[in-house]
PDB file of N, CA and C in Angstrom:
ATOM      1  N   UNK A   1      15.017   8.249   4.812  1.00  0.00           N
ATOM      2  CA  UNK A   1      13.685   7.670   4.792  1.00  0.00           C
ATOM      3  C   UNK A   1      13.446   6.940   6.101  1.00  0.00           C
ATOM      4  N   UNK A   2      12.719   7.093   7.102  1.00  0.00           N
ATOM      5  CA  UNK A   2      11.730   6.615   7.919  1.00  0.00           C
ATOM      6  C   UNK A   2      11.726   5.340   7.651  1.00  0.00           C
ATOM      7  N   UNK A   3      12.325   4.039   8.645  1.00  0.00           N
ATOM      8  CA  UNK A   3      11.867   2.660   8.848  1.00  0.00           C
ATOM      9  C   UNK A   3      10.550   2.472   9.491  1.00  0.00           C
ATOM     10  N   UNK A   4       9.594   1.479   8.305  1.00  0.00           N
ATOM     11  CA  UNK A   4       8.763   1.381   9.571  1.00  0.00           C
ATOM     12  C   UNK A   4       8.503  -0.106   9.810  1.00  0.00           C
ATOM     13  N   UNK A   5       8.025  -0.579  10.970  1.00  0.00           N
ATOM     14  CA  UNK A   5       7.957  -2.038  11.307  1.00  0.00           C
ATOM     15  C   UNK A   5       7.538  -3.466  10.264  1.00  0.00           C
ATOM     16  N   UNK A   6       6.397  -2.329  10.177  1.00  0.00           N
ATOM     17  CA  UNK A   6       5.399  -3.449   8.767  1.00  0.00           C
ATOM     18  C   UNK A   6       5.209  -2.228   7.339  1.00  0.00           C
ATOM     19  N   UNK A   7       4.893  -2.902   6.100  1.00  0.00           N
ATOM     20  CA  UNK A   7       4.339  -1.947   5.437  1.00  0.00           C
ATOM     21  C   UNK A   7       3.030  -2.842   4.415  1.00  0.00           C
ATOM     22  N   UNK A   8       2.185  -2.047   3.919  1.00  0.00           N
ATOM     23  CA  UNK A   8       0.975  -2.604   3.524  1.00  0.00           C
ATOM     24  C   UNK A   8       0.883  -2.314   2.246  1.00  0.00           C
ATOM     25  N   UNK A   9       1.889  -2.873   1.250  1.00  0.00           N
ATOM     26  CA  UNK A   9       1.020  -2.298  -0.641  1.00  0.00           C
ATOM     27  C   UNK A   9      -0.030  -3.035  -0.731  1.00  0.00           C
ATOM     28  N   UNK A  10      -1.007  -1.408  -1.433  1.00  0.00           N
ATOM     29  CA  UNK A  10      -2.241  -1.860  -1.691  1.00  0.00           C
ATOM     30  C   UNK A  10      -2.411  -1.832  -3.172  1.00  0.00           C
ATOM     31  N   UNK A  11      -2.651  -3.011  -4.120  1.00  0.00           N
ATOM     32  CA  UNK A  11      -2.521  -2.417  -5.761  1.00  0.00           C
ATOM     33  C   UNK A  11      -3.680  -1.193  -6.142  1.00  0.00           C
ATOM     34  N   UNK A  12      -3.350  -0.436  -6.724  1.00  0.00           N
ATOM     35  CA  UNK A  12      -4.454   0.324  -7.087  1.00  0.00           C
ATOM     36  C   UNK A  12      -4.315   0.615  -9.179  1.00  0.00           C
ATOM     37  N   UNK A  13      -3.542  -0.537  -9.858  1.00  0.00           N
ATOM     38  CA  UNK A  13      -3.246  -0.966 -10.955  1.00  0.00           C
ATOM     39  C   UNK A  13      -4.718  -0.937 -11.513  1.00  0.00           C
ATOM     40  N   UNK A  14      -5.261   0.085 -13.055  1.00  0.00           N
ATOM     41  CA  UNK A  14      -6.248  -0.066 -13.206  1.00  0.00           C
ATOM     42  C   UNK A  14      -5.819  -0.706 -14.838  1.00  0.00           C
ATOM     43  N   UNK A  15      -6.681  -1.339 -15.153  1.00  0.00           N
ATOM     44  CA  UNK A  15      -6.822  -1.705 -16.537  1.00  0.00           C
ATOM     45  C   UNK A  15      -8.195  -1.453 -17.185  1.00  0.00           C
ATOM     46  N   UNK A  16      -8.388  -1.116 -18.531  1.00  0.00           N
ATOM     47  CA  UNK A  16      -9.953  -1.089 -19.443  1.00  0.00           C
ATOM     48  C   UNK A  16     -10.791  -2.189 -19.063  1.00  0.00           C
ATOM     49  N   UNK A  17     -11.849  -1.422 -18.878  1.00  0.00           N
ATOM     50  CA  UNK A  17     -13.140  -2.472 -18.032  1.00  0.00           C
ATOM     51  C   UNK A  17     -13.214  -3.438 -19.256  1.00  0.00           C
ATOM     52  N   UNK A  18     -13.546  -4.489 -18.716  1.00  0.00           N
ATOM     53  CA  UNK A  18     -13.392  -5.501 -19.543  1.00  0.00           C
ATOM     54  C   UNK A  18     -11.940  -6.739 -19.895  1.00  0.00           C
ATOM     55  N   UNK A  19     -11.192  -6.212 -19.435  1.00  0.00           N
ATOM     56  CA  UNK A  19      -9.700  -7.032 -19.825  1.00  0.00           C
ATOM     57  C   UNK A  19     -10.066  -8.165 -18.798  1.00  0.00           C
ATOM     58  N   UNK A  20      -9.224  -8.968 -19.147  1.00  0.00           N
ATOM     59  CA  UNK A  20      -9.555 -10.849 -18.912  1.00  0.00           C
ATOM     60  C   UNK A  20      -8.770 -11.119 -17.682  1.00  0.00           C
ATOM     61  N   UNK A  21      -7.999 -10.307 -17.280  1.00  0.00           N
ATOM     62  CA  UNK A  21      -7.342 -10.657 -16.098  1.00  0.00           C
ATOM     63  C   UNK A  21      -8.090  -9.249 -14.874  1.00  0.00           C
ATOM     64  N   UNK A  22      -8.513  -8.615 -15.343  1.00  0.00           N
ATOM     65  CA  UNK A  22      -9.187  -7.410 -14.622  1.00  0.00           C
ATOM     66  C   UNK A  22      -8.486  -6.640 -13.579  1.00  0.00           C
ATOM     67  N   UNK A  23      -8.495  -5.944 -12.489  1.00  0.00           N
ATOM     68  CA  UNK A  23      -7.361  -4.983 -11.884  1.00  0.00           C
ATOM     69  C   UNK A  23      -8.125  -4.903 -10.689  1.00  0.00           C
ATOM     70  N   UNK A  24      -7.168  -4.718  -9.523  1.00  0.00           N
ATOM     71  CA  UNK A  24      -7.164  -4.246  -8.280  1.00  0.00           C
ATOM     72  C   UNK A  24      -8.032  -3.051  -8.141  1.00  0.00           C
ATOM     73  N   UNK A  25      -7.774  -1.687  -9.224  1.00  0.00           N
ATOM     74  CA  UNK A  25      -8.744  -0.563  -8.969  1.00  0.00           C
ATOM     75  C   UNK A  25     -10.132  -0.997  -9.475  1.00  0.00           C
ATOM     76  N   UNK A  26     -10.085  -2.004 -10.458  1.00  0.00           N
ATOM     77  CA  UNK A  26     -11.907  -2.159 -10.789  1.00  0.00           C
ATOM     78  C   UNK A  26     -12.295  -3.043  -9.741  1.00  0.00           C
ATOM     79  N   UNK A  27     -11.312  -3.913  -8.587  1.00  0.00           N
ATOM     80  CA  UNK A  27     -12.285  -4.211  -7.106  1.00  0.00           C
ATOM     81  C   UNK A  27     -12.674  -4.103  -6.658  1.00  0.00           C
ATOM     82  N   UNK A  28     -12.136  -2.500  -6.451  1.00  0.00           N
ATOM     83  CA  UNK A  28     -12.349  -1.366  -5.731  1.00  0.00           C
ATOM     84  C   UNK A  28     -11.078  -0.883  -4.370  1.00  0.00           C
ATOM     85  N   UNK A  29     -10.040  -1.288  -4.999  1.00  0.00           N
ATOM     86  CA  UNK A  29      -9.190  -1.029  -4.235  1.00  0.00           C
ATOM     87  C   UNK A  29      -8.506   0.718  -4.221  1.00  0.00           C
ATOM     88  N   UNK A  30      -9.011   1.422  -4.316  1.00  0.00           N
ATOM     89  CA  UNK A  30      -8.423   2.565  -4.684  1.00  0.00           C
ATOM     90  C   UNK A  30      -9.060   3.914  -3.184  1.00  0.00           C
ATOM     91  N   UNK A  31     -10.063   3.566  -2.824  1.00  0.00           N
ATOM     92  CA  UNK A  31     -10.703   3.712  -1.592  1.00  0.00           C
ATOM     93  C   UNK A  31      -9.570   3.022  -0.454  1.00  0.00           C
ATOM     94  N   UNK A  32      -9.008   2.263  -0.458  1.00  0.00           N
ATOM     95  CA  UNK A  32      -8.459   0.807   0.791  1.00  0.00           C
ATOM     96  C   UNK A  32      -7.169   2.044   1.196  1.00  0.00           C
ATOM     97  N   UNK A  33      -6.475   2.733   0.239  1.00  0.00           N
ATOM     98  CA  UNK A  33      -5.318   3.727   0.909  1.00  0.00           C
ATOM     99  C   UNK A  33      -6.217   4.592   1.644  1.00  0.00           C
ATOM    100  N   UNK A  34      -6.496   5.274   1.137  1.00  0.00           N
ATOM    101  CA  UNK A  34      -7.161   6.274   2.681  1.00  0.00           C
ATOM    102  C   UNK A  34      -7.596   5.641   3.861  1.00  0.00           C
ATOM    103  N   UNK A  35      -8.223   4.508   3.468  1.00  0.00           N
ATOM    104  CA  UNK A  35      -8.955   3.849   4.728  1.00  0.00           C
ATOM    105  C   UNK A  35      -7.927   3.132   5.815  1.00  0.00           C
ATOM    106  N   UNK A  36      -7.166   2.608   5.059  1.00  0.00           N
ATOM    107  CA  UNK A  36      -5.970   1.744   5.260  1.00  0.00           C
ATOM    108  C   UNK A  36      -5.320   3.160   6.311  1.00  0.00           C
ATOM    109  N   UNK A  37      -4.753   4.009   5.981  1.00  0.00           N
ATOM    110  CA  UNK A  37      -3.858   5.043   6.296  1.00  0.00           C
ATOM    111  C   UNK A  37      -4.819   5.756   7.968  1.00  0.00           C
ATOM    112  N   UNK A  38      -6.131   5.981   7.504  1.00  0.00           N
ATOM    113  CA  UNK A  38      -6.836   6.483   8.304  1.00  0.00           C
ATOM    114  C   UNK A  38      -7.052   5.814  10.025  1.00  0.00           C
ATOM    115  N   UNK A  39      -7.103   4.471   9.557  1.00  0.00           N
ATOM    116  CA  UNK A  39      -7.152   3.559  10.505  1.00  0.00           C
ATOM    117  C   UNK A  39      -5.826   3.630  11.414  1.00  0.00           C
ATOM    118  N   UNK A  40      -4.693   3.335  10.571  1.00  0.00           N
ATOM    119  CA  UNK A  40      -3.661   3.543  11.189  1.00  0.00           C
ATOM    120  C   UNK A  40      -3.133   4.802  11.658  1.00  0.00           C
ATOM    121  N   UNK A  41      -3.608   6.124  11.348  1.00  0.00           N
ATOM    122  CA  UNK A  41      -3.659   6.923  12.265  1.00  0.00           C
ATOM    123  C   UNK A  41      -4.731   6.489  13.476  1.00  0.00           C
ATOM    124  N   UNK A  42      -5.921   6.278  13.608  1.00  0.00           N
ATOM    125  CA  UNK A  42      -6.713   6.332  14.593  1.00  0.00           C
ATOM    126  C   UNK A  42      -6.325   5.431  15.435  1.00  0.00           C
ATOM    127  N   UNK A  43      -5.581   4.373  15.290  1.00  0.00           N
ATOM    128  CA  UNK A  43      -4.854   3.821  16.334  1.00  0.00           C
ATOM    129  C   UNK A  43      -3.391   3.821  16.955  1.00  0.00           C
ATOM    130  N   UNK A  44      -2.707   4.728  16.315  1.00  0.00           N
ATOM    131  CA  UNK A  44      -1.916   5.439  16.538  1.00  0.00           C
ATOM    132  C   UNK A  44      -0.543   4.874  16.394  1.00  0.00           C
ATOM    133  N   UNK A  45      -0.678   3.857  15.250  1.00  0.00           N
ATOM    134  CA  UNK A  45       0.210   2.989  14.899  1.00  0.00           C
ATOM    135  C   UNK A  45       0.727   3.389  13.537  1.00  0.00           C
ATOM    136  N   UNK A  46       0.662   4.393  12.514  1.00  0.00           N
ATOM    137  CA  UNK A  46       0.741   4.970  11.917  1.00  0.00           C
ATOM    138  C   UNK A  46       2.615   5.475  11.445  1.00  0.00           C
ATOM    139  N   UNK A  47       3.233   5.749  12.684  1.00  0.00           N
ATOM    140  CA  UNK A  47       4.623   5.977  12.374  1.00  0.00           C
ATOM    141  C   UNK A  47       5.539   4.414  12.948  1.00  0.00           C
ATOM    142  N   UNK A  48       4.976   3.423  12.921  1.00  0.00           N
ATOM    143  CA  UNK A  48       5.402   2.174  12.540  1.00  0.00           C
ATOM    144  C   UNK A  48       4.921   1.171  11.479  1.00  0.00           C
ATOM    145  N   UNK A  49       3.647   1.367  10.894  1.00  0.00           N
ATOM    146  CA  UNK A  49       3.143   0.754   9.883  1.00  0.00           C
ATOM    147  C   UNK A  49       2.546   1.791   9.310  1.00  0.00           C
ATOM    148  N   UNK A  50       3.424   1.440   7.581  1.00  0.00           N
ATOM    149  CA  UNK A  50       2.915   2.085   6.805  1.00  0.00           C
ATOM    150  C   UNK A  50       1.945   1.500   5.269  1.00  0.00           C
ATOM    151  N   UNK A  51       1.106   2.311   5.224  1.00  0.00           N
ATOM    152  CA  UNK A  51      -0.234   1.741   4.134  1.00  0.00           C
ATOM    153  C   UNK A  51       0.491   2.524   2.999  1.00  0.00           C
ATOM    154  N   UNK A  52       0.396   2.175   1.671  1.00  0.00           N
ATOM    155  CA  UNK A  52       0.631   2.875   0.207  1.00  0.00           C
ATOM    156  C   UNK A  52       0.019   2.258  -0.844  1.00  0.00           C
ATOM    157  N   UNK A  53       0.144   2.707  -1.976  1.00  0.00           N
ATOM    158  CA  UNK A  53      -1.001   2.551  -3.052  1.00  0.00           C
ATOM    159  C   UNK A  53       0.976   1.941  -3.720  1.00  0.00           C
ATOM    160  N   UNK A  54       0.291   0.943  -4.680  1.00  0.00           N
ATOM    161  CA  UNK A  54       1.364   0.404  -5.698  1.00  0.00           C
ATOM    162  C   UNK A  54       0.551   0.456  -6.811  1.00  0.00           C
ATOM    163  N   UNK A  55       1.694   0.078  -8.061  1.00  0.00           N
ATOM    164  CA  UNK A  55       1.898  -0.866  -8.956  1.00  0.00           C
ATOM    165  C   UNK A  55       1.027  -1.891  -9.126  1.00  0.00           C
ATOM    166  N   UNK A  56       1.153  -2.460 -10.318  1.00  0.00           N
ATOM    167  CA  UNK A  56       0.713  -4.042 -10.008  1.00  0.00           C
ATOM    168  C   UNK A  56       1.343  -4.896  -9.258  1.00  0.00           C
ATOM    169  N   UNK A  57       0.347  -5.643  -8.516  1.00  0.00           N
ATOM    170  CA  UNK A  57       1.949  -7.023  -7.546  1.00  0.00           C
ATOM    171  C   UNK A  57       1.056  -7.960  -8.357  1.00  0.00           C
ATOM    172  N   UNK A  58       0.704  -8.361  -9.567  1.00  0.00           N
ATOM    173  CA  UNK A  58       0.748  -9.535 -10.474  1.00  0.00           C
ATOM    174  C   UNK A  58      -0.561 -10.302  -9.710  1.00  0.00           C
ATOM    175  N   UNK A  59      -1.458  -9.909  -9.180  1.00  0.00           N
ATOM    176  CA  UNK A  59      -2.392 -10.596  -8.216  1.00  0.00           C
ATOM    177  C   UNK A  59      -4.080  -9.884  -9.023  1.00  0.00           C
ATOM    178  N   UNK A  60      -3.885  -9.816 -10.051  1.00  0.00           N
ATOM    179  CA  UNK A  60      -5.288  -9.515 -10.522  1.00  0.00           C
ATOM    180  C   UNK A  60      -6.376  -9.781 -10.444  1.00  0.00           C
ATOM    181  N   UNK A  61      -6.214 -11.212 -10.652  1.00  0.00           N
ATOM    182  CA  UNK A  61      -7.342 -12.340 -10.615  1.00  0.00           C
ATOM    183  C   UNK A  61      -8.160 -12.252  -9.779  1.00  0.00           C
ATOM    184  N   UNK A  62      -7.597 -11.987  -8.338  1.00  0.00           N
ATOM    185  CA  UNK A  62      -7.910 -12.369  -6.610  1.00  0.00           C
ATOM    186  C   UNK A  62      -8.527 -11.059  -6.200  1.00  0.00           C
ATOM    187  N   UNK A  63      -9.194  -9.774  -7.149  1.00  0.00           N
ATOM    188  CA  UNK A  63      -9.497  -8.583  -6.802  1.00  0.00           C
ATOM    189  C   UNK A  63      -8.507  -7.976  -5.894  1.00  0.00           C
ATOM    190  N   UNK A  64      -8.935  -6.903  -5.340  1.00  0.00           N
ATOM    191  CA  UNK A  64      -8.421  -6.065  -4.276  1.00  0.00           C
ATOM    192  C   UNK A  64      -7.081  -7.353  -3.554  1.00  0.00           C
ATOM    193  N   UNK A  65      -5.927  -6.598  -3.807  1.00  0.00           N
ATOM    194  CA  UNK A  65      -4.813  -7.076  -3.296  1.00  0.00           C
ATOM    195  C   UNK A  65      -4.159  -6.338  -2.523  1.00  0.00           C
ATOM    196  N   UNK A  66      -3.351  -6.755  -1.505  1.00  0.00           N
ATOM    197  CA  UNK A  66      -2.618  -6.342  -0.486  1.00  0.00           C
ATOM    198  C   UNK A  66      -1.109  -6.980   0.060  1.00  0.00           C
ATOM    199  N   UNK A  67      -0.432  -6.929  -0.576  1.00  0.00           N
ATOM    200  CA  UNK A  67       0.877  -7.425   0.342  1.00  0.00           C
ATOM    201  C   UNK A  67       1.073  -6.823   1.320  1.00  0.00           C
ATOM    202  N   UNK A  68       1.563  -7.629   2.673  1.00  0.00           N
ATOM    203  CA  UNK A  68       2.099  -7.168   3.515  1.00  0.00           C
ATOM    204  C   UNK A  68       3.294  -7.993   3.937  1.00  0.00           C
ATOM    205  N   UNK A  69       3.991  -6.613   4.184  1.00  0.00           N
ATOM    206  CA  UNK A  69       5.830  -6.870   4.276  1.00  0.00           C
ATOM    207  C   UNK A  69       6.367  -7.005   5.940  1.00  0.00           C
ATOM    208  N   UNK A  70       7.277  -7.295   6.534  1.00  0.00           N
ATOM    209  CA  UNK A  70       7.749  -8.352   5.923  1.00  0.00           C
ATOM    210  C   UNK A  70       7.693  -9.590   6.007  1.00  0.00           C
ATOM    211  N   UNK A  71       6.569  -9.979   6.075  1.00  0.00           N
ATOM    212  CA  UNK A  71       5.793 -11.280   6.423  1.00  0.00           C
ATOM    213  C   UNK A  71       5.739 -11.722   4.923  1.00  0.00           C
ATOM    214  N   UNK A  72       5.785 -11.207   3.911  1.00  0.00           N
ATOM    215  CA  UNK A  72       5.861 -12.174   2.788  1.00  0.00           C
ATOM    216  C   UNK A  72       3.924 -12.692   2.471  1.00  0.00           C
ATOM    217  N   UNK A  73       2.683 -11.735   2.770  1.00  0.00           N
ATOM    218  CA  UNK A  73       1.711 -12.663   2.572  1.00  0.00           C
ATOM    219  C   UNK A  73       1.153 -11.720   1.439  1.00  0.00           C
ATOM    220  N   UNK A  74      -0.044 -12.117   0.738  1.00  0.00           N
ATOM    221  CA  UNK A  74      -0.837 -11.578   0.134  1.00  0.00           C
ATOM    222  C   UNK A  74      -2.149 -11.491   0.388  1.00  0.00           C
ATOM    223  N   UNK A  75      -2.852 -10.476   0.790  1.00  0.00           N
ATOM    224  CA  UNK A  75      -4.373 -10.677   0.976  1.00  0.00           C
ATOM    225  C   UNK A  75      -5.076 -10.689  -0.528  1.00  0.00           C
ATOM    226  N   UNK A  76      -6.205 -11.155  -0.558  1.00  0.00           N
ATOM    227  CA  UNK A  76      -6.978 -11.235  -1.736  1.00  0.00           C
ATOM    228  C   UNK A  76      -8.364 -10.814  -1.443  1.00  0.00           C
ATOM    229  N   UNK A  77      -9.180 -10.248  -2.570  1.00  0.00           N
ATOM    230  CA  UNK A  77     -10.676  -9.855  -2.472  1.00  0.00           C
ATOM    231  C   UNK A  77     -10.879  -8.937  -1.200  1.00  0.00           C
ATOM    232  N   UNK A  78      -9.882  -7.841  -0.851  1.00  0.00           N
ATOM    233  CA  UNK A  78     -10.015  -7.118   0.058  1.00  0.00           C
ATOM    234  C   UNK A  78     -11.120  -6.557  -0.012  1.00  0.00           C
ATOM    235  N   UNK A  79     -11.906  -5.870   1.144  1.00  0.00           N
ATOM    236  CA  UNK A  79     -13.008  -4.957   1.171  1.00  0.00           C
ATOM    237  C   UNK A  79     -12.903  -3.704   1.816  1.00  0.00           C
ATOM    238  N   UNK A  80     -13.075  -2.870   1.802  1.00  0.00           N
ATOM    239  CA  UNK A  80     -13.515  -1.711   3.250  1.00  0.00           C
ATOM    240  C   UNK A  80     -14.105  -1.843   4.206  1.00  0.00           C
ATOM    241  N   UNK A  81     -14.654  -3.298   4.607  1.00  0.00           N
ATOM    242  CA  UNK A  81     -15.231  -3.887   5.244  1.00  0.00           C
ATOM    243  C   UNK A  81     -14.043  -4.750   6.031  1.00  0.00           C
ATOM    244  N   UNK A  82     -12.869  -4.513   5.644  1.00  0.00           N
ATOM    245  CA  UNK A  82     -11.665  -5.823   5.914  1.00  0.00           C
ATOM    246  C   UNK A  82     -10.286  -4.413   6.738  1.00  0.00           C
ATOM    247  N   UNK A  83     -10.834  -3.450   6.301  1.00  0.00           N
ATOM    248  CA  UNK A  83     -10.081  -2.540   6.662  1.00  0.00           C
ATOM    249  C   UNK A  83      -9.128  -2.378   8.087  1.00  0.00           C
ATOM    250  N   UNK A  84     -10.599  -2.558   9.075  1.00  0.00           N
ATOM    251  CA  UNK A  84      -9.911  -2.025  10.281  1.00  0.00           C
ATOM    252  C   UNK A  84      -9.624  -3.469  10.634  1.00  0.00           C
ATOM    253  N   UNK A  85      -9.937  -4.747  10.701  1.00  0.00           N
ATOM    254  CA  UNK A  85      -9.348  -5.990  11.273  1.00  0.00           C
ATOM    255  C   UNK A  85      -7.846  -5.731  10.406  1.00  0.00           C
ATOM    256  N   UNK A  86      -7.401  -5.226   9.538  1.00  0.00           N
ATOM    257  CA  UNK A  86      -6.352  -5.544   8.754  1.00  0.00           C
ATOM    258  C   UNK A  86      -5.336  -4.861   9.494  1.00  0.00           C
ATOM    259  N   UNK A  87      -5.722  -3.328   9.663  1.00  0.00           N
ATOM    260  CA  UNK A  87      -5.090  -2.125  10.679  1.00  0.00           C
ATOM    261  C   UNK A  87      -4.701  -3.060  11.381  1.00  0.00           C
ATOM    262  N   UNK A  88      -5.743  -3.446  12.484  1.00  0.00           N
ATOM    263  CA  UNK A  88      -5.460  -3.843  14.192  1.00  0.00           C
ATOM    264  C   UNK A  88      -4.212  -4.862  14.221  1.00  0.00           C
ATOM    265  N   UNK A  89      -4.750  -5.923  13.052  1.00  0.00           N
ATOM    266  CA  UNK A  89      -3.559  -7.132  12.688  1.00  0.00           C
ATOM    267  C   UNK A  89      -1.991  -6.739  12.490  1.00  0.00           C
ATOM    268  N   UNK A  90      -1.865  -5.731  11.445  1.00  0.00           N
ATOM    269  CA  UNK A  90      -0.644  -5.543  11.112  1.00  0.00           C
ATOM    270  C   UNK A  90      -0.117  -4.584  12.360  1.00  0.00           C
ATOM    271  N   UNK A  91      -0.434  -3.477  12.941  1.00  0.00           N
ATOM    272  CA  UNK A  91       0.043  -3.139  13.959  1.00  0.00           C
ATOM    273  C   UNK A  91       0.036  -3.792  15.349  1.00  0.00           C
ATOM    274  N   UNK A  92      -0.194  -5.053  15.172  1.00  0.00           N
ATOM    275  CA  UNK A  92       0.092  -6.205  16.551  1.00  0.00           C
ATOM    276  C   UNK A  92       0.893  -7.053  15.927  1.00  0.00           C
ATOM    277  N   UNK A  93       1.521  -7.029  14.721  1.00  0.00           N
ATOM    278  CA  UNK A  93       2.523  -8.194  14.078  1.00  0.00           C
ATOM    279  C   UNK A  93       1.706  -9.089  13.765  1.00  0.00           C
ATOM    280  N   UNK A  94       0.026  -9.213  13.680  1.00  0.00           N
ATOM    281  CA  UNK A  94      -0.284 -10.560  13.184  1.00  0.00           C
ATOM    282  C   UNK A  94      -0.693 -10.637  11.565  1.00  0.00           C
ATOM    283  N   UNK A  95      -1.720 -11.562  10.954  1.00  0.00           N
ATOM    284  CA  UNK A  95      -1.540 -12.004   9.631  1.00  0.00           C
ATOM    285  C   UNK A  95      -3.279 -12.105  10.017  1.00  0.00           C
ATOM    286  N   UNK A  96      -3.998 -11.505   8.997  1.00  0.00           N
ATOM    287  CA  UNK A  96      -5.746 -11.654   8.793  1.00  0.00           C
ATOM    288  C   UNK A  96      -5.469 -12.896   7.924  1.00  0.00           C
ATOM    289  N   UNK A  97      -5.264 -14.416   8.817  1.00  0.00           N
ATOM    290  CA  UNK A  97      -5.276 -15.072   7.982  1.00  0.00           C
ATOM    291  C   UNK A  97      -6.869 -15.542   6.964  1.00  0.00           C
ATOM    292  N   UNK A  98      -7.692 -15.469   7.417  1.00  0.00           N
ATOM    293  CA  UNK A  98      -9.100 -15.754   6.137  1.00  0.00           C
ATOM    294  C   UNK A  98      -8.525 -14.798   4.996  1.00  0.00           C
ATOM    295  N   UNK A  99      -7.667 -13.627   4.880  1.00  0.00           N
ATOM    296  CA  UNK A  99      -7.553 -12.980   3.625  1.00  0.00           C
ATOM    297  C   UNK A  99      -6.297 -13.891   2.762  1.00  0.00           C
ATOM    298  N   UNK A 100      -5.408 -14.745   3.356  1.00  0.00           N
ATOM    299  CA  UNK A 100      -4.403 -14.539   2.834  1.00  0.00           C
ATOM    300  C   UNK A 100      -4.445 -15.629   1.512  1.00  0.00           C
ATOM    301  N   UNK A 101      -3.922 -15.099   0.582  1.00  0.00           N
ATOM    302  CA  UNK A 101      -4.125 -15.962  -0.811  1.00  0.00           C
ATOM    303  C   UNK A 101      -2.703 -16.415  -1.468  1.00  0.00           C
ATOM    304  N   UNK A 102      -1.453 -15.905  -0.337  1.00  0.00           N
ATOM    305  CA  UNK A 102      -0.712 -15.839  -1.071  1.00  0.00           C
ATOM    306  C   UNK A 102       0.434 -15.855   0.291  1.00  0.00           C
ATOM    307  N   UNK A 103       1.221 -16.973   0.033  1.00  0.00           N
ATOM    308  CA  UNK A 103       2.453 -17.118   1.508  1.00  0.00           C
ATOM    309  C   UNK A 103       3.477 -16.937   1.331  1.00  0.00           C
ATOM    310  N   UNK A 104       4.390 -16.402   1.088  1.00  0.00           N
ATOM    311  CA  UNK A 104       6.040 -16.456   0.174  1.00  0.00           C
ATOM    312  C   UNK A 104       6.827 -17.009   1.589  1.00  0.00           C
ATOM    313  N   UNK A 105       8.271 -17.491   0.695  1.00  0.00           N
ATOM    314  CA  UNK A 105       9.148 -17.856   1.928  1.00  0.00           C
ATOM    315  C   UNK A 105      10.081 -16.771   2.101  1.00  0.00           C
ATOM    316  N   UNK A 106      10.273 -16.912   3.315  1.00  0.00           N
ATOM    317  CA  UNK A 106      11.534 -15.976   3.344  1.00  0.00           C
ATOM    318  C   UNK A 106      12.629 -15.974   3.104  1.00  0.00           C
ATOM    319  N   UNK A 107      13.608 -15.875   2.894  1.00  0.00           N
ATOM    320  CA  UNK A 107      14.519 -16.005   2.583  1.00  0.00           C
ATOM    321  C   UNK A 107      16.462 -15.915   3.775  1.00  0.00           C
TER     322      UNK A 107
END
């Protein structure tokens, strides 16, 4: 398997419209992998940062979620509108901090 520098899970966890904690795909996060992926081809950063669709990462509440590794952060209320600042960020090593909802330590 291919190391790559950074990597970007995007939740795309759907739950029945209506549930009380609600899901990443009813944010509209399910669009953010292609876009996510697309970007990072067009800047050609693509075979060092990689974008993927997950699981739940337990971040429901906060809509459209995004961890990015290995920085330990969480973005929240992502948009397609948040897309390409997110690209440019993670393939320069930095952090879109206005997204981040979520800081872990490292260890």
């Amino acid at each position: 398997m291919p190391h790559r520098d950074r990597y970007l899970f995007i939740c795309t966890n759907r739950r029945e419209l209506g549930h009380p904690k609600g899901s990443c795909a009813g944010s509209g996060s399910e669009p953010l992998v292609e876009a996510l992926k697309s970007a990072l081809a067009k800047q050609g950063t693509a075979k060092r940062v990689r974008a993927c669709a997950s699981a739940c990462l337990d971040l429901c509440e906060i809509g459209a979620a995004i961890v990015q590794e290995p920085d330990h952060v969480a973005y929240g209320a992502v948009t397609l509108e948040d897309v390409d600042e997110i690209a440019a960020a993670v393939s320069e090593g930095r952090i879109v901090e206005r997204l981040v909802v979520y800081r872990g330590r490292r260890s």
